[in-house]
PDB file of N, CA and C in Angstrom:
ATOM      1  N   UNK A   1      -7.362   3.675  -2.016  1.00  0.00           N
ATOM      2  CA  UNK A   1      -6.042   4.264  -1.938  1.00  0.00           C
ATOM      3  C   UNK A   1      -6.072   5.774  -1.742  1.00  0.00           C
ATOM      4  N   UNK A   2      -7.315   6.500  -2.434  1.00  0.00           N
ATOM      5  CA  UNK A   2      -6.606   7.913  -2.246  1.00  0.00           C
ATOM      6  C   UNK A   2      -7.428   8.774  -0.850  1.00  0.00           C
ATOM      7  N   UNK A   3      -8.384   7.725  -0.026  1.00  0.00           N
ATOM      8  CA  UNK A   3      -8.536   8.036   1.207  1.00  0.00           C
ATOM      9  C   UNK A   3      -7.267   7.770   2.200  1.00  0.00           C
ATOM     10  N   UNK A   4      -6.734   6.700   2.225  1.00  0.00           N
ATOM     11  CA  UNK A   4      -5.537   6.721   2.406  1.00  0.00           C
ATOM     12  C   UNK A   4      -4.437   7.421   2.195  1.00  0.00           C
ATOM     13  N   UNK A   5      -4.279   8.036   1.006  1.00  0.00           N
ATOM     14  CA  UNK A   5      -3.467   9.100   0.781  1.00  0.00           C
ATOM     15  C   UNK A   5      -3.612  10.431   1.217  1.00  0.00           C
ATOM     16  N   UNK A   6      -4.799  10.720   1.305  1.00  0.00           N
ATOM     17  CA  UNK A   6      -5.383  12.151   2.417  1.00  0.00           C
ATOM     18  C   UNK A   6      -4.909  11.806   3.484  1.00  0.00           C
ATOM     19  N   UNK A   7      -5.303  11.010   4.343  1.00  0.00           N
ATOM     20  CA  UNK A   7      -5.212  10.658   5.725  1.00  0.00           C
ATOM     21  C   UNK A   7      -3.340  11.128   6.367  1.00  0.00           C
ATOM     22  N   UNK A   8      -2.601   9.994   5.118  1.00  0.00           N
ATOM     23  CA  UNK A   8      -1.255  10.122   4.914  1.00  0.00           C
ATOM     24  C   UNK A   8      -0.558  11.465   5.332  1.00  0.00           C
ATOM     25  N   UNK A   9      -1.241  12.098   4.340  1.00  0.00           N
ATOM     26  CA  UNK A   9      -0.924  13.855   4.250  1.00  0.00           C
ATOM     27  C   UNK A   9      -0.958  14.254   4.822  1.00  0.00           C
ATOM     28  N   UNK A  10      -2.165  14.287   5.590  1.00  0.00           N
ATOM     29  CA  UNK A  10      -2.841  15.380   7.118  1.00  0.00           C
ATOM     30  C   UNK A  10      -2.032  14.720   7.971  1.00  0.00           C
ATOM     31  N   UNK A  11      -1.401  13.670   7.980  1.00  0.00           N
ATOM     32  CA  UNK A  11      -0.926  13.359   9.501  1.00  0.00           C
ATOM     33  C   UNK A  11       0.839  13.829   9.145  1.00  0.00           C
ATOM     34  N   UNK A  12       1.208  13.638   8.352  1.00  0.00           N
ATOM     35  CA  UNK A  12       3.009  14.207   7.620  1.00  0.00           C
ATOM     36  C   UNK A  12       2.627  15.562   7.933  1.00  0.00           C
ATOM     37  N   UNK A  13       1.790  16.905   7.347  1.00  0.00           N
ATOM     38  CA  UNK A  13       1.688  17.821   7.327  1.00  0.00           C
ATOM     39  C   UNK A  13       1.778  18.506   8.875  1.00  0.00           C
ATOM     40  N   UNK A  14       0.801  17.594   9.714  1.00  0.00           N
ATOM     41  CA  UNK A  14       0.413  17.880  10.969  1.00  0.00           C
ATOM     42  C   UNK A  14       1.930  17.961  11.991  1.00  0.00           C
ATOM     43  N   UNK A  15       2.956  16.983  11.563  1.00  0.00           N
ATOM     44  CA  UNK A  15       3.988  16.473  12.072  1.00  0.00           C
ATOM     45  C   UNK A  15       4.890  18.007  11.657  1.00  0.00           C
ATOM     46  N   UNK A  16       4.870  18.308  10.374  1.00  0.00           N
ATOM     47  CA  UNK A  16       5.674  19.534   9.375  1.00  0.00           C
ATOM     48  C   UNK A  16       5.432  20.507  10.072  1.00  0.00           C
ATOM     49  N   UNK A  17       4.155  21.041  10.750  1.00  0.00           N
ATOM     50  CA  UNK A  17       3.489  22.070  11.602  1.00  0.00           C
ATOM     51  C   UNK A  17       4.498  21.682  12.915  1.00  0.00           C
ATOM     52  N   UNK A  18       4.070  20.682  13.593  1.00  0.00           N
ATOM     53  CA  UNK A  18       4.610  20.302  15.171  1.00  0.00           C
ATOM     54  C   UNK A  18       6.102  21.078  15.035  1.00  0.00           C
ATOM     55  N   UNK A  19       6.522  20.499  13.901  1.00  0.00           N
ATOM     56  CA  UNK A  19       8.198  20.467  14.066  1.00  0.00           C
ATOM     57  C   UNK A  19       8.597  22.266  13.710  1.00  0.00           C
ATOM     58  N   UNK A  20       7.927  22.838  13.269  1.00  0.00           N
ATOM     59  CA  UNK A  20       8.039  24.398  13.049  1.00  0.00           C
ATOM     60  C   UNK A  20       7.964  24.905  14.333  1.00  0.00           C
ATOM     61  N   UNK A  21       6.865  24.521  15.326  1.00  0.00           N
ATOM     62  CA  UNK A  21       6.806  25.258  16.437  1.00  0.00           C
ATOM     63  C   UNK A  21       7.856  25.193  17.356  1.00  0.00           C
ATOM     64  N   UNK A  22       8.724  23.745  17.330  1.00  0.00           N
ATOM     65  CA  UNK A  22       9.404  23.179  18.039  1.00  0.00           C
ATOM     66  C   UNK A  22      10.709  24.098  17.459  1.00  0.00           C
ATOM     67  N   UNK A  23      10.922  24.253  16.265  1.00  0.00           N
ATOM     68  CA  UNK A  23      11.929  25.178  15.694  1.00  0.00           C
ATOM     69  C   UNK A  23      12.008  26.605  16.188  1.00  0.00           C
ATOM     70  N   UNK A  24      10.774  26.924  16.355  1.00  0.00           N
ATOM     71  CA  UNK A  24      10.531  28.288  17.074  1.00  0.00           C
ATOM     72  C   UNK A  24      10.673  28.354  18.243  1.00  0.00           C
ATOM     73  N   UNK A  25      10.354  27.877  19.304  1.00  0.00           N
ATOM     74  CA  UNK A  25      10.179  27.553  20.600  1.00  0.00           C
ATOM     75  C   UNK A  25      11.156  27.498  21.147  1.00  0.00           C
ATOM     76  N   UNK A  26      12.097  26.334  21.035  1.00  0.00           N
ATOM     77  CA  UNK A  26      13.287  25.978  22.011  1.00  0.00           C
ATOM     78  C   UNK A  26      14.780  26.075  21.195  1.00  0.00           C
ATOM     79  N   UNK A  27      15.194  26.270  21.973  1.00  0.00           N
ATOM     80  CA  UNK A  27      16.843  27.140  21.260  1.00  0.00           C
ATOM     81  C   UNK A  27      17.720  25.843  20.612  1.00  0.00           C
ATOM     82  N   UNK A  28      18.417  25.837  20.196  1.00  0.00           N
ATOM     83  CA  UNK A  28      19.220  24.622  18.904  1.00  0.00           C
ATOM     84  C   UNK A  28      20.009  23.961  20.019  1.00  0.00           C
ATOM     85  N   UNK A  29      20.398  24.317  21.314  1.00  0.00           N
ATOM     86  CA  UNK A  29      20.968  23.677  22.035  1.00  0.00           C
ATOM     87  C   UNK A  29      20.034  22.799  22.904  1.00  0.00           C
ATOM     88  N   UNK A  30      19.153  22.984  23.071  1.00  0.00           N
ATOM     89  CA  UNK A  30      18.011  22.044  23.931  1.00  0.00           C
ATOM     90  C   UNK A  30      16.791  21.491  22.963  1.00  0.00           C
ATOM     91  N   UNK A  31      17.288  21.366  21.134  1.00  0.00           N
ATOM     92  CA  UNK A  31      16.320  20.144  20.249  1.00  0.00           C
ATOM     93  C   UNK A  31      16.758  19.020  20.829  1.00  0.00           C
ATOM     94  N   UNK A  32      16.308  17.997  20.147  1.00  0.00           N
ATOM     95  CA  UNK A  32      17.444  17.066  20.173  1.00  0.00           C
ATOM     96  C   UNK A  32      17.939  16.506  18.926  1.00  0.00           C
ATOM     97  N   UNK A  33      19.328  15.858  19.504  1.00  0.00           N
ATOM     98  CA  UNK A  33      20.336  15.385  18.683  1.00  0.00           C
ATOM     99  C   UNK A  33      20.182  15.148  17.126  1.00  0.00           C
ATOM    100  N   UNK A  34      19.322  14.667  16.830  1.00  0.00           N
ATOM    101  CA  UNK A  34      18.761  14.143  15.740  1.00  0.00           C
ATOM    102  C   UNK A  34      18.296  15.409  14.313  1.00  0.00           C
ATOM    103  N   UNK A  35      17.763  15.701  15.392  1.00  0.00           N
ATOM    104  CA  UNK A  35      16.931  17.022  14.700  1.00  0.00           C
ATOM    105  C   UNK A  35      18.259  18.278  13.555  1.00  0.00           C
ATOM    106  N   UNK A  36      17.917  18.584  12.303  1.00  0.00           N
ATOM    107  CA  UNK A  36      18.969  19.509  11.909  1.00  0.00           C
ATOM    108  C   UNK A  36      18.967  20.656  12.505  1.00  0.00           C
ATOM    109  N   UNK A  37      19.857  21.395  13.089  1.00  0.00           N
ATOM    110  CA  UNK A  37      20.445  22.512  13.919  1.00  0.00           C
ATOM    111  C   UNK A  37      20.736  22.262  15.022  1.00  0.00           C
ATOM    112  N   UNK A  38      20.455  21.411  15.407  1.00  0.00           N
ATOM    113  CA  UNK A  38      21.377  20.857  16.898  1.00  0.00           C
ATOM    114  C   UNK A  38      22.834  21.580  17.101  1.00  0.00           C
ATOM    115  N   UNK A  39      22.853  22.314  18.323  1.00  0.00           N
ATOM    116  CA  UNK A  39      24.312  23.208  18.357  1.00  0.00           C
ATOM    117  C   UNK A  39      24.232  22.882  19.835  1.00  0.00           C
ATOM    118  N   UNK A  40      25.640  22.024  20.205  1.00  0.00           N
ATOM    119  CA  UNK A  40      25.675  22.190  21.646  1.00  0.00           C
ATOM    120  C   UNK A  40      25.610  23.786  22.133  1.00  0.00           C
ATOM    121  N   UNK A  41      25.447  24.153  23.072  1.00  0.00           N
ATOM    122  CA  UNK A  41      25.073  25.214  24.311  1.00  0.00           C
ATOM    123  C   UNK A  41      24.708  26.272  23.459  1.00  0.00           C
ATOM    124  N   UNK A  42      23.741  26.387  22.524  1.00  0.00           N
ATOM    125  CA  UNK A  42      23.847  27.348  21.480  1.00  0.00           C
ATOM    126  C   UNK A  42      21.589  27.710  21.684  1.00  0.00           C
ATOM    127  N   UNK A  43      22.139  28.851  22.061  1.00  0.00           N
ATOM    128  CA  UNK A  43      20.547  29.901  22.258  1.00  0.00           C
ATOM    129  C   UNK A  43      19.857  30.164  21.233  1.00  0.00           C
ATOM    130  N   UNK A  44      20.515  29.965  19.770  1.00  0.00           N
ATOM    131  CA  UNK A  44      19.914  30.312  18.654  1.00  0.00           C
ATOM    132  C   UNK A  44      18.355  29.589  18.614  1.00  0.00           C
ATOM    133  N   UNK A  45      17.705  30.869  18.095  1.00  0.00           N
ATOM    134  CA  UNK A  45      16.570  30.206  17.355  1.00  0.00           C
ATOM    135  C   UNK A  45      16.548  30.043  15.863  1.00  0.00           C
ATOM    136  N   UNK A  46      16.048  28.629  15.430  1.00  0.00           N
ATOM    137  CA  UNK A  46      16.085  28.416  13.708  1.00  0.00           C
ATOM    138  C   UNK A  46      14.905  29.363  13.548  1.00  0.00           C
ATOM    139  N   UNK A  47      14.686  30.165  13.205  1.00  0.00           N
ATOM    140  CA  UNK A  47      14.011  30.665  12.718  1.00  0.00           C
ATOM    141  C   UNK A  47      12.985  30.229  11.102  1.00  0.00           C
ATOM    142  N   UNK A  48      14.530  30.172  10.482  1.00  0.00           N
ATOM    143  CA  UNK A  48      14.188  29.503   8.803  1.00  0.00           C
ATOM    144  C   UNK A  48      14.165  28.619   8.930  1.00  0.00           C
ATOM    145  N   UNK A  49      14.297  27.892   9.738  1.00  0.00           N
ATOM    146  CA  UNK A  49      14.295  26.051   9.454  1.00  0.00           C
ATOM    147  C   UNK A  49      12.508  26.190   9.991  1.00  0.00           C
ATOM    148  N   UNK A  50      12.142  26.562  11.031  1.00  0.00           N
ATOM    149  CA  UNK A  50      10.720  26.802  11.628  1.00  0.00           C
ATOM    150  C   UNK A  50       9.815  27.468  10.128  1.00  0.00           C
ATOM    151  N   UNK A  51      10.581  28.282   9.614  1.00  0.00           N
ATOM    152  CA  UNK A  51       9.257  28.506   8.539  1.00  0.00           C
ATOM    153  C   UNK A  51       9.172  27.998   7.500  1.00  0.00           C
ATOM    154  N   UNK A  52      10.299  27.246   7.152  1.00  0.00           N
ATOM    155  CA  UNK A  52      10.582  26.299   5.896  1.00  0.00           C
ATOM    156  C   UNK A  52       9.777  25.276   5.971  1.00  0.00           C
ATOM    157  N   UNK A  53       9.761  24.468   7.430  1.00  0.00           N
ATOM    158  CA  UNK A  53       8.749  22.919   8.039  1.00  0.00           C
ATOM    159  C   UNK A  53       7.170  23.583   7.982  1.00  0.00           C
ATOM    160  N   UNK A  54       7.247  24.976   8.276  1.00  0.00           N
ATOM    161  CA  UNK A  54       5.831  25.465   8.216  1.00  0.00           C
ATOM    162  C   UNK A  54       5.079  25.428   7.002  1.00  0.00           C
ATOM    163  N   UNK A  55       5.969  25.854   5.905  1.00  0.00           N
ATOM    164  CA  UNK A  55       5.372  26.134   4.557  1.00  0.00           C
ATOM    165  C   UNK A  55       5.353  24.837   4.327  1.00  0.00           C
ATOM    166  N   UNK A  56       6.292  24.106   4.276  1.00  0.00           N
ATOM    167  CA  UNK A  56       6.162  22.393   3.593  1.00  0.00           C
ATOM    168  C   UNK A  56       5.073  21.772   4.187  1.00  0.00           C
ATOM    169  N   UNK A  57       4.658  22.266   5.791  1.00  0.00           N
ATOM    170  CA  UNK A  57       3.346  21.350   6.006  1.00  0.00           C
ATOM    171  C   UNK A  57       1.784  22.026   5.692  1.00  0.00           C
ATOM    172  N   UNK A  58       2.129  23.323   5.391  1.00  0.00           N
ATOM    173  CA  UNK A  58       0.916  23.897   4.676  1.00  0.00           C
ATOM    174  C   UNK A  58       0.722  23.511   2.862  1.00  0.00           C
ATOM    175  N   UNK A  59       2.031  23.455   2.108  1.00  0.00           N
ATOM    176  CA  UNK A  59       1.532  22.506   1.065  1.00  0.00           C
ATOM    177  C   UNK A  59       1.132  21.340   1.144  1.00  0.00           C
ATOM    178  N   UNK A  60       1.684  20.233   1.935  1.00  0.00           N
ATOM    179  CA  UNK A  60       1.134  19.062   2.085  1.00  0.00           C
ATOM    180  C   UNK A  60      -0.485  18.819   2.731  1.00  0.00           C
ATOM    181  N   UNK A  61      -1.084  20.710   3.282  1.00  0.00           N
ATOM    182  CA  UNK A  61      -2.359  20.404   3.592  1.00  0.00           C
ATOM    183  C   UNK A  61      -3.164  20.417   2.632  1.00  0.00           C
ATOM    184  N   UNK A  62      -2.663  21.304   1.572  1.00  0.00           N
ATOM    185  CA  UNK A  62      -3.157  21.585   0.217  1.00  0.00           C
ATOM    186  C   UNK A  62      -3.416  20.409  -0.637  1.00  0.00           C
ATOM    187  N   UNK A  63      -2.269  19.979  -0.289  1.00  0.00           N
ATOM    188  CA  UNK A  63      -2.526  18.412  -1.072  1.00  0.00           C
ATOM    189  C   UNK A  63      -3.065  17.737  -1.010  1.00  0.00           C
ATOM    190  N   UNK A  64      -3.251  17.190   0.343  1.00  0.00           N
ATOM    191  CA  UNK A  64      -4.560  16.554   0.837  1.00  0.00           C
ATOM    192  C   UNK A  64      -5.849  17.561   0.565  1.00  0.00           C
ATOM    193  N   UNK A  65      -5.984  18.000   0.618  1.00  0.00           N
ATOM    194  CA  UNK A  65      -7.172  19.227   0.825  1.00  0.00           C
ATOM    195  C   UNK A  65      -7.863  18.909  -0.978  1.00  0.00           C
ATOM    196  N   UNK A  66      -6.748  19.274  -1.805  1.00  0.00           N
ATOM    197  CA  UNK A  66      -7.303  18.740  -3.316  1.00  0.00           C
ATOM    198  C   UNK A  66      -7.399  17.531  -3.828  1.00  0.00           C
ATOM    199  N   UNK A  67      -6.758  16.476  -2.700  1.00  0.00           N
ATOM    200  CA  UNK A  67      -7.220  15.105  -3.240  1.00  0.00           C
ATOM    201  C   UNK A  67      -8.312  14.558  -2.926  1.00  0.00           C
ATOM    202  N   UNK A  68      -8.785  15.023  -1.362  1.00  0.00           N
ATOM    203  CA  UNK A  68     -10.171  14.978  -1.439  1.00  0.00           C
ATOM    204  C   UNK A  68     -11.246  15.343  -2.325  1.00  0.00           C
ATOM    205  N   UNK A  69     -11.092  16.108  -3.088  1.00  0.00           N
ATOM    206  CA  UNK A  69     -12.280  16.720  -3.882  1.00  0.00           C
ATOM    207  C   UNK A  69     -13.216  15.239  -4.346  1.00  0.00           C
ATOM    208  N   UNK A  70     -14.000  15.555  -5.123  1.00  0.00           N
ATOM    209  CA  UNK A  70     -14.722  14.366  -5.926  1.00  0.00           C
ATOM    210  C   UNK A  70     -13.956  14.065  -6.760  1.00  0.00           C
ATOM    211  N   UNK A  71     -14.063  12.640  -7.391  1.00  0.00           N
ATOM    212  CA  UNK A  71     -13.088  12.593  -8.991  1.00  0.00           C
ATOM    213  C   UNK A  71     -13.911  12.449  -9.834  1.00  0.00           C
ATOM    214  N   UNK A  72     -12.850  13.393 -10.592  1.00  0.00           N
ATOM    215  CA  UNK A  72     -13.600  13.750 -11.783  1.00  0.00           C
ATOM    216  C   UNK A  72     -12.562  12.894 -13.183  1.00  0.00           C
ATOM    217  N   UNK A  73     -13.111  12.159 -14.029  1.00  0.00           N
ATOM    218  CA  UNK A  73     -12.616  11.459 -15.037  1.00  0.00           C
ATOM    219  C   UNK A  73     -12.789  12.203 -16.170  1.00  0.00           C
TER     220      UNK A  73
END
């Protein structure tokens, strides 16, 4: 289970990263629909939403990162 649970992590985290750049990158009117900040014809960049998904997928690397260790009982 808790190789599985690393694996889990790194791939959620990896996704938390993707979606920051995508926050940064393309303006709230050309995300898509789904996504929070969606603004029809709207140039804004999320800025905070991009570094908020950033930090959440750098803890979740952490997490994985310390569940790997050895276990210790």
């Amino acid at each position: 289970m808790p190789k599985a649970m690393v694996a889990a992590s790194i791939v959620v985290g990896m996704l938390f990263v993707i979606l920051a750049g995508l926050y940064w990158a393309i303006p709230a009117g050309s995300l898509p629909a789904w996504m929070p900040g969606f603004e029809v014809g709207s140039t804004h960049i999320h800025f905070k939403h991009g570094l908020g998904s950033f930090i959440l997928g750098l803890a979740i690397f952490a997490f994985a990162w310390f569940r790997s260790g050895p276990n210790r009982i």
